[in-house]
N, C-alpha and C. Protein backbone atom coordinates (compact mmCIF):
# COMPACT_ATOMS: atom_id res chain seq x y z
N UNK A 1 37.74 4.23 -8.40
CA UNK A 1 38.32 3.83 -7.14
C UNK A 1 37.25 3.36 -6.16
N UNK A 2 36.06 3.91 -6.31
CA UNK A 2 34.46 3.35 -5.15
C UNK A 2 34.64 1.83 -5.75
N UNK A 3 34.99 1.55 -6.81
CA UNK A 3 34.55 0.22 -7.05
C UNK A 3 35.77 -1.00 -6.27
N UNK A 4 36.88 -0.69 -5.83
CA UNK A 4 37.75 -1.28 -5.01
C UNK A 4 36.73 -1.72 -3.36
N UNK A 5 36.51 -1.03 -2.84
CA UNK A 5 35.92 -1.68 -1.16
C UNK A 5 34.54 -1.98 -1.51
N UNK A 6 33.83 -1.88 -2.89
CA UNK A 6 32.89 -2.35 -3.14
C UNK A 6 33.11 -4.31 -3.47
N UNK A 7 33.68 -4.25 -4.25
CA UNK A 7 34.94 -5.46 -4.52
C UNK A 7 35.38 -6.44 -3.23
N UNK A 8 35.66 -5.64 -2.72
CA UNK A 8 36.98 -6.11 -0.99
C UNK A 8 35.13 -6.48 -0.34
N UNK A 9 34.29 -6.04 0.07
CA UNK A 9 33.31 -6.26 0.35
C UNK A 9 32.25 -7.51 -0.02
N UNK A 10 32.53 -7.68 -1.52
CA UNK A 10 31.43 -8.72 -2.00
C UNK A 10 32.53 -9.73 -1.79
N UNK A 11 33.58 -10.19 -2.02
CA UNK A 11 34.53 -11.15 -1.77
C UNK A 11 34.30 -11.27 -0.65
N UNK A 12 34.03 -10.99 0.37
CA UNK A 12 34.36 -11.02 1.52
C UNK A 12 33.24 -11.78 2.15
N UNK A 13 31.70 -11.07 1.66
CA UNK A 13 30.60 -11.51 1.84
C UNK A 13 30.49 -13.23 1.34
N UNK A 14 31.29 -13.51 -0.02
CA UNK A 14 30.71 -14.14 -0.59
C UNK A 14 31.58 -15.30 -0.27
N UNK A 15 32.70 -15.22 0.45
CA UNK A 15 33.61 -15.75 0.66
C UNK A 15 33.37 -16.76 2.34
N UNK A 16 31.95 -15.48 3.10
CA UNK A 16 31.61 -15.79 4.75
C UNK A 16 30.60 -16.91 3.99
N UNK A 17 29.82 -16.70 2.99
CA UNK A 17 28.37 -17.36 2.57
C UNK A 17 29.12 -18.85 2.52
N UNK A 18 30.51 -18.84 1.54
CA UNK A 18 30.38 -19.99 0.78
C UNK A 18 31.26 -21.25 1.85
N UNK A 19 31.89 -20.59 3.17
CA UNK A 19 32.76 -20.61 3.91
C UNK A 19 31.74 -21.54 5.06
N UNK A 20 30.82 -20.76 5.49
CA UNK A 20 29.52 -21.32 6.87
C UNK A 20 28.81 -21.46 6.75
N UNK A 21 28.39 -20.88 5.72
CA UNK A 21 26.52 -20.90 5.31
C UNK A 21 26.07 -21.98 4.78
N UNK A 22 27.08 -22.37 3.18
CA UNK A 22 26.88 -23.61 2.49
C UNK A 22 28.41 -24.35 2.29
N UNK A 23 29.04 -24.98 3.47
CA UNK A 23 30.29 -25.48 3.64
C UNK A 23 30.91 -26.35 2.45
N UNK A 24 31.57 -26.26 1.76
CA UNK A 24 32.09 -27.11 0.45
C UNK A 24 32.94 -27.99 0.52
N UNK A 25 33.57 -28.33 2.02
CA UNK A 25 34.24 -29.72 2.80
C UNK A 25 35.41 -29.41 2.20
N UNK A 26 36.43 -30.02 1.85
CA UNK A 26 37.69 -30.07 1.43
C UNK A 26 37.89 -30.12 0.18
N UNK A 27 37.08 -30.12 -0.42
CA UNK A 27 37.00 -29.65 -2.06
C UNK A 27 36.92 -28.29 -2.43
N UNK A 28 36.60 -27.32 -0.87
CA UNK A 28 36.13 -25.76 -1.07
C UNK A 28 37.21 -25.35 -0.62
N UNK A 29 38.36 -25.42 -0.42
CA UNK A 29 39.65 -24.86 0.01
C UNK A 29 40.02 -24.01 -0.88
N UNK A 30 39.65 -23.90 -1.93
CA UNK A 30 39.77 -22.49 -2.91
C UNK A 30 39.27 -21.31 -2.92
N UNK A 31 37.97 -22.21 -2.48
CA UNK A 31 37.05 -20.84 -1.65
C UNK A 31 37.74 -19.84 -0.95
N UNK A 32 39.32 -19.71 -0.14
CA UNK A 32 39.97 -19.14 0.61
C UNK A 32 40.66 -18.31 -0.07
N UNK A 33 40.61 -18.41 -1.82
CA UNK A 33 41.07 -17.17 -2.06
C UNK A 33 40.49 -16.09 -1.94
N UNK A 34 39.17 -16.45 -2.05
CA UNK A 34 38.22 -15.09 -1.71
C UNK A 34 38.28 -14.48 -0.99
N UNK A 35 39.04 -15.12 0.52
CA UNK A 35 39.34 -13.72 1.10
C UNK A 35 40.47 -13.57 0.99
N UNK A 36 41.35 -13.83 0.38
CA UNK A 36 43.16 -13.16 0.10
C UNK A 36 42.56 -11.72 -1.10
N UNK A 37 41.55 -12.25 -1.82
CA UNK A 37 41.08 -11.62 -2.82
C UNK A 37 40.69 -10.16 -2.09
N UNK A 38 39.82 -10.19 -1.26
CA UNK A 38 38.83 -9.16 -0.64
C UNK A 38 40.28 -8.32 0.49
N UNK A 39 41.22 -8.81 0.94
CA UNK A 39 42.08 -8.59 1.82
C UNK A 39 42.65 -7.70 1.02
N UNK A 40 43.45 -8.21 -0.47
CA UNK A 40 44.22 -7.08 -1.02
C UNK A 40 43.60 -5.99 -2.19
N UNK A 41 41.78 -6.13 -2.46
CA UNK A 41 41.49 -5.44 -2.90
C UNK A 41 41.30 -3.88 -1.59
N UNK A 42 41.22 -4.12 -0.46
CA UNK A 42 40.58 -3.60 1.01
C UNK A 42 42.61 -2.59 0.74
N UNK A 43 43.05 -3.26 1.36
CA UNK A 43 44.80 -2.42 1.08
C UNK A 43 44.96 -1.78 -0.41
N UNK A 44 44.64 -2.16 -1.23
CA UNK A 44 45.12 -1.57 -2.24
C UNK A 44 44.27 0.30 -2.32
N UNK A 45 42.89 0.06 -1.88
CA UNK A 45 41.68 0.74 -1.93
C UNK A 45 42.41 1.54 -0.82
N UNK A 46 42.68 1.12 0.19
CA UNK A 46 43.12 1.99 1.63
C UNK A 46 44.76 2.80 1.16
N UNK A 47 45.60 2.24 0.45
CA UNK A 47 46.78 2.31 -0.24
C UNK A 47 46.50 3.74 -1.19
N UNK A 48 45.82 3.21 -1.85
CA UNK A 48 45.08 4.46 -3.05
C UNK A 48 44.35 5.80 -2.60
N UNK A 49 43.90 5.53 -1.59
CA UNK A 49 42.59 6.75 -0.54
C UNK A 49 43.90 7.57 -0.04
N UNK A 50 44.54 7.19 0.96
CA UNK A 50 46.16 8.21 1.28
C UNK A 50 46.71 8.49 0.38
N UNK A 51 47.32 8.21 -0.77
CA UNK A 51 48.05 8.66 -1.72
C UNK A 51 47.74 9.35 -2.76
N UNK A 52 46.15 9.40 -2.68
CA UNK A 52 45.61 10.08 -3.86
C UNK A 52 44.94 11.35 -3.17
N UNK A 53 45.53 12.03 -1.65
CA UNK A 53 44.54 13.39 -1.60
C UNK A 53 45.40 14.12 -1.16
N UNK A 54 46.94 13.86 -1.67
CA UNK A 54 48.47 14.71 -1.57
C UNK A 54 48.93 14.51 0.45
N UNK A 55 48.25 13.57 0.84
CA UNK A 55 48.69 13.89 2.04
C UNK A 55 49.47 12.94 2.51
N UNK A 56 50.15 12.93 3.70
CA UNK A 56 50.87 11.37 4.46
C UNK A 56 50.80 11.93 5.65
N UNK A 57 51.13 10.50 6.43
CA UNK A 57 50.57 10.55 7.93
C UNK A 57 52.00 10.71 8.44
N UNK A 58 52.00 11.55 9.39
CA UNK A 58 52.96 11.96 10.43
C UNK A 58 53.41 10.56 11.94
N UNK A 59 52.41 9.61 11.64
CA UNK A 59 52.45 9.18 12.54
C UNK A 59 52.28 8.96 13.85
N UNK A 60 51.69 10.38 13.93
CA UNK A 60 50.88 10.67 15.63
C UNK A 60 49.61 10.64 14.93
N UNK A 61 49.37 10.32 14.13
CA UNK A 61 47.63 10.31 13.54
C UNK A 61 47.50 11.93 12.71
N UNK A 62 48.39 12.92 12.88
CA UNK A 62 48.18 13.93 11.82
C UNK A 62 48.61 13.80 10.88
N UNK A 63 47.47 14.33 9.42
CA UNK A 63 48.24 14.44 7.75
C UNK A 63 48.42 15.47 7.56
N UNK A 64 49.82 15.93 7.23
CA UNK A 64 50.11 16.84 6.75
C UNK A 64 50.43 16.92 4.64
N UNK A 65 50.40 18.06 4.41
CA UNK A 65 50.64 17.89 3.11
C UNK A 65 51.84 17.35 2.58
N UNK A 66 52.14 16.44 1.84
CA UNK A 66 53.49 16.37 0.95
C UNK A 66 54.50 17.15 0.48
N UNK A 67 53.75 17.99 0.00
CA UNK A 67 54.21 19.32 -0.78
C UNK A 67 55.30 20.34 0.25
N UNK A 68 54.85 20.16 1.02
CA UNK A 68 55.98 21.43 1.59
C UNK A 68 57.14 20.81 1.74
């Protein structure tokens, strides 16, 4: 699961590089999946972190356990 926002991270990076740094004009418009890429690896990773330590949010910002 570390390897998800590691993921959401290099997409993201690689996505700012290929985006401003070295611009690819209108032929690089694909380039933009990279960040749809890095967007739903970032949710899935954030998706997975809450659901995998038995807890859910109450919605005032406290987690309480599932279980009860």
């Amino acid at each position: 699961m570390a390897l998800l926002p590691v993921a959401a991270v290099l997409s993201l990076t690689l996505w700012i590089c290929l985006t401003f740094l070295f611009p690819l004009g209108p032929a690089g418009s694909a380039v933009h999946l990279l960040l749809g890429l890095a967007g739903a690896l970032f949710v899935r990773w954030w998706g997975l972190r809450i659901a995998g330590d038995g807890r859910r949010e109450t919605g005032d910002g406290n987690r309480v356990r599932s279980d009860k």
